[in-house]
N, C-alpha and C. Protein backbone atom coordinates (compact mmCIF):
# COMPACT_ATOMS: atom_id res chain seq x y z
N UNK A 1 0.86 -1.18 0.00
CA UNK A 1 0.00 0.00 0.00
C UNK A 1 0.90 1.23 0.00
N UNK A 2 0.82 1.85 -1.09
CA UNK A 2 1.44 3.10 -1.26
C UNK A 2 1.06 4.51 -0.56
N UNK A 3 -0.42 4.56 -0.09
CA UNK A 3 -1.40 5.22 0.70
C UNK A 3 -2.63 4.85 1.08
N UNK A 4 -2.74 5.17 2.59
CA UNK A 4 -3.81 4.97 2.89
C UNK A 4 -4.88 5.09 2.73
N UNK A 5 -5.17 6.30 2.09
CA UNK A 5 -6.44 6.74 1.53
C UNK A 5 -7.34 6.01 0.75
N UNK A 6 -6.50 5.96 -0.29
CA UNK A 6 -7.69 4.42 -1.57
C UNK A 6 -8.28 3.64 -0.53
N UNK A 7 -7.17 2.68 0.70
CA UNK A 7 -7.56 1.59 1.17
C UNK A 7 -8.77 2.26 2.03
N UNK A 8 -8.46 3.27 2.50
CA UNK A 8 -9.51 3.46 3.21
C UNK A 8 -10.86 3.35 2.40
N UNK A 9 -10.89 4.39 1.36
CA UNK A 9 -12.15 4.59 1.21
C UNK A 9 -12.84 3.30 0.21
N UNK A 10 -12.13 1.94 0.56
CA UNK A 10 -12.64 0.78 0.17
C UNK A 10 -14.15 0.33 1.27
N UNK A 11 -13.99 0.56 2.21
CA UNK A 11 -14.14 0.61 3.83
C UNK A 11 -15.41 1.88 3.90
N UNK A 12 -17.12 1.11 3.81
CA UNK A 12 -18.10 2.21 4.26
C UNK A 12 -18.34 1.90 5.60
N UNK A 13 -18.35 3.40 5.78
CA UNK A 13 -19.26 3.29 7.61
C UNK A 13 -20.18 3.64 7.47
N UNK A 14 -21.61 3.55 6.33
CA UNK A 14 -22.84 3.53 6.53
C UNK A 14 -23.64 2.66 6.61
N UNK A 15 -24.59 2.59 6.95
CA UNK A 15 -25.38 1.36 6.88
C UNK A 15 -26.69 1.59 5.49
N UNK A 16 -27.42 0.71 5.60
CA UNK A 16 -28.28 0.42 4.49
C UNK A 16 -28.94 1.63 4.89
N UNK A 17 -29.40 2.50 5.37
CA UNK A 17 -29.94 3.53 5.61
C UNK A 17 -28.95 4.66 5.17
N UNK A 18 -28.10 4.92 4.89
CA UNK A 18 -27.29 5.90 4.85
C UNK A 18 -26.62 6.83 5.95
N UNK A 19 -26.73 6.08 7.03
CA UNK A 19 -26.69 6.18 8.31
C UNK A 19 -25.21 6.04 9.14
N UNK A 20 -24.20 6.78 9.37
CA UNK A 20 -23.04 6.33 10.57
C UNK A 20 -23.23 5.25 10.99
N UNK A 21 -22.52 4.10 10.97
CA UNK A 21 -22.44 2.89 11.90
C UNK A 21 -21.37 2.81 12.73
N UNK A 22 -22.28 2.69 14.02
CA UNK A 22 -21.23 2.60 14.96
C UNK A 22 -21.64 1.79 15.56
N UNK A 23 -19.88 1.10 16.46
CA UNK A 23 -20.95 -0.03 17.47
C UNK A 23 -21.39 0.20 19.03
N UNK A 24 -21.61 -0.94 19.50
CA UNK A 24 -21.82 -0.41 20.87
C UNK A 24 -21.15 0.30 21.81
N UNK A 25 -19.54 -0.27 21.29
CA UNK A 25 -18.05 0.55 22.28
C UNK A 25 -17.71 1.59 21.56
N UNK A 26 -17.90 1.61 20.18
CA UNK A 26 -17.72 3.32 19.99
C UNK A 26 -18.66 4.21 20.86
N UNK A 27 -19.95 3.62 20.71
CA UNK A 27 -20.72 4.82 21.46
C UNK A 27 -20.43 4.70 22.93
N UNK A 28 -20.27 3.94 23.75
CA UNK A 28 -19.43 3.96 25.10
C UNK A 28 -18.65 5.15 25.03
N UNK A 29 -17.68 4.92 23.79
CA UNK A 29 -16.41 5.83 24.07
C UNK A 29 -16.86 7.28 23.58
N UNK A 30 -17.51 7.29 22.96
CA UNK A 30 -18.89 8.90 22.96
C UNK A 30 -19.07 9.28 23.89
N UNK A 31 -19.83 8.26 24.65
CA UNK A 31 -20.29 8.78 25.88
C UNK A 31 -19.35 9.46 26.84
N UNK A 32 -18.70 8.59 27.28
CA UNK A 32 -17.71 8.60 27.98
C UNK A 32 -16.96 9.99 27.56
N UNK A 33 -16.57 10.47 26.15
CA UNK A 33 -15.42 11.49 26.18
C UNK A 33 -16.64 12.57 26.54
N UNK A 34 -17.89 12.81 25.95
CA UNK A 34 -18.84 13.84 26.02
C UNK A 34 -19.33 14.19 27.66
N UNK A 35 -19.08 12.79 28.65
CA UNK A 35 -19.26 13.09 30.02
C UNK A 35 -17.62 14.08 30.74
N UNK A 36 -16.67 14.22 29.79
CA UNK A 36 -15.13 15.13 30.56
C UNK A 36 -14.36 13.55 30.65
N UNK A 37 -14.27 12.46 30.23
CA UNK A 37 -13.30 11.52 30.05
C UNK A 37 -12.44 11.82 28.86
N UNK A 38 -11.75 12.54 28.69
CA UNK A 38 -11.04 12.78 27.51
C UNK A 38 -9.36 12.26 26.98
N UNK A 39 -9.22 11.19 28.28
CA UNK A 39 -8.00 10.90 27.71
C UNK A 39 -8.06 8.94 27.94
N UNK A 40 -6.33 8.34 27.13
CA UNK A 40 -6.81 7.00 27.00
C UNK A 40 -6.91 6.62 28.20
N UNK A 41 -5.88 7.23 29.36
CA UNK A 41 -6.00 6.50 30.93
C UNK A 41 -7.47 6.66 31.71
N UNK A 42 -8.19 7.85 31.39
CA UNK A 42 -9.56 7.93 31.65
C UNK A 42 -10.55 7.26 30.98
N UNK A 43 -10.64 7.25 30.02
CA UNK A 43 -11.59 5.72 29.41
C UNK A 43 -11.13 4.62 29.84
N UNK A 44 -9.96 3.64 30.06
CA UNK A 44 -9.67 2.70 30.37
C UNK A 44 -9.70 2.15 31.89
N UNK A 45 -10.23 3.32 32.93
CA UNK A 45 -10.61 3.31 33.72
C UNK A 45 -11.98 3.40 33.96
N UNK A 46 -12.25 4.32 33.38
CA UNK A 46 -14.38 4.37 33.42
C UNK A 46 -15.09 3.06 32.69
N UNK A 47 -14.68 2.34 31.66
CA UNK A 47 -14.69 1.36 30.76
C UNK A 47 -14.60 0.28 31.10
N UNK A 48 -13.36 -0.15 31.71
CA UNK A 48 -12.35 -1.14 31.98
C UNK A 48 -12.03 -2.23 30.64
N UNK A 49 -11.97 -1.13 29.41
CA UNK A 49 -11.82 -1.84 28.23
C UNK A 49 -10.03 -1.53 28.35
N UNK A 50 -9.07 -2.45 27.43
CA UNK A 50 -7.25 -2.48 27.57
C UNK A 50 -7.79 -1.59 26.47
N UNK A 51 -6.26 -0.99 27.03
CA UNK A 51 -5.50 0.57 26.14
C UNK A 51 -5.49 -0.28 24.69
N UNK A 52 -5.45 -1.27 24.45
CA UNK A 52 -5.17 -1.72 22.83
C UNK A 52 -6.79 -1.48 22.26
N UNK A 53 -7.70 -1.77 22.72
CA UNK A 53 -8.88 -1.59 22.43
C UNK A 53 -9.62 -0.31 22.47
N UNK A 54 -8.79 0.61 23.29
CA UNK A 54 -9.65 2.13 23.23
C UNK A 54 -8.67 2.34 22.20
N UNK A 55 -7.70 2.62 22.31
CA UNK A 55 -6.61 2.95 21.13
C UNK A 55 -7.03 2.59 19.88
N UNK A 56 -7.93 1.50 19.38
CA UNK A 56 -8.19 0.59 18.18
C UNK A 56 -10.19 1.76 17.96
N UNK A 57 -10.57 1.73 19.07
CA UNK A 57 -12.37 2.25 18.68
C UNK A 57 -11.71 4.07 18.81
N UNK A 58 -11.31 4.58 19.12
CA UNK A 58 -10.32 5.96 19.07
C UNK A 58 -9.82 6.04 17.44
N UNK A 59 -9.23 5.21 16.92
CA UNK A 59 -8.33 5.79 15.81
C UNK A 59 -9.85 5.70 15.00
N UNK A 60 -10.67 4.21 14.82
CA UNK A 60 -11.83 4.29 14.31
C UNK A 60 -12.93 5.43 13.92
N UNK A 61 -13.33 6.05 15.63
CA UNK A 61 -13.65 6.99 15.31
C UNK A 61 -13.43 8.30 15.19
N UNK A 62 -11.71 8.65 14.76
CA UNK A 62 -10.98 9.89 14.34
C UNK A 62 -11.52 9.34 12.67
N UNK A 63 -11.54 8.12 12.06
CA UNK A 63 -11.42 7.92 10.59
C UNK A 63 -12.80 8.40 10.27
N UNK A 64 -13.69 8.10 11.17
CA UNK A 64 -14.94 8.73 10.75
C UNK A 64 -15.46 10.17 10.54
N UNK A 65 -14.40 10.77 11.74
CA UNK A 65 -15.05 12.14 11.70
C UNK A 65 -15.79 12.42 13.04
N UNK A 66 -15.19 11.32 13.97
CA UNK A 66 -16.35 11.91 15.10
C UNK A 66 -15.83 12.61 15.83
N UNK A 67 -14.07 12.45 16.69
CA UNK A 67 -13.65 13.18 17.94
C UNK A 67 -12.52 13.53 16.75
N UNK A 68 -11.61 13.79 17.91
CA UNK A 68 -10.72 14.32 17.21
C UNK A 68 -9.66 14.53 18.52
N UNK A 69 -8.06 13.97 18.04
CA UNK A 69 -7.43 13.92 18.83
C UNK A 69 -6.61 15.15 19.14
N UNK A 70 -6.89 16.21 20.01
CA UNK A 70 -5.75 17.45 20.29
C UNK A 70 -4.80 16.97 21.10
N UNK A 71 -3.78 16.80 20.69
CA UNK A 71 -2.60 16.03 20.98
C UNK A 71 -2.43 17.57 22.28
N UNK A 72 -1.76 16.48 23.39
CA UNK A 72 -1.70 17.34 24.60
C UNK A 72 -2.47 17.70 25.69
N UNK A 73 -4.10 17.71 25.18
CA UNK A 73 -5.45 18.34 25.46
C UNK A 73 -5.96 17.13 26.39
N UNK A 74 -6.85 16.43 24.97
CA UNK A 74 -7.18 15.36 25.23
C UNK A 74 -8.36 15.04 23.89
N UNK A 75 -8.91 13.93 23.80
CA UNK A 75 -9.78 13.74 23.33
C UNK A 75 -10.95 14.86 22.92
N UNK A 76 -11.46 15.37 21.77
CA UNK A 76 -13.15 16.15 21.56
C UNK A 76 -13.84 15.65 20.53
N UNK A 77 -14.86 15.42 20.86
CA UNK A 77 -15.91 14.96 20.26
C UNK A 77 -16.44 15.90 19.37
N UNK A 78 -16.69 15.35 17.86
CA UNK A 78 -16.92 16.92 16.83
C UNK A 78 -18.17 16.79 16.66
């Protein structure tokens, strides 16, 4: 793979409705950053999901367009 991009946009996140699909632990991790949990040690504590798995539904939903990582800050939800 020369870039990520093509591969990505092989890859829909809508559903038959035309709809965002998300799953149940993305929206956890919604919740969670929209309640002031904004970083990985704070989800992985409110959660008790491993740092490999918030780290994995996190990059997910940066690809979508939902939060957005301010490096330093913490986690925001767009």
């Amino acid at each position: 793979i020369t870039s990520i991009i093509p591969k990505l946009q092989e890859y829909s996140y809508e559903n038959s409705k035309g709809e965002l699909a998300i799953s149940e632990e993305e929206k956890l991790i919604l919740e969670k950053i929209e309640e002031g949990f904004d970083s990985v040690d704070a989800l992985m504590d409110e959660t008790e999901l491993s740092i490999s798995k918030i780290n994995s539904i996190v990059t997910l939903l940066e690809m979508k367009g939902l939060i957005q990582d301010l490096t330093g800050i913490g986690l925001k939800k767009n």
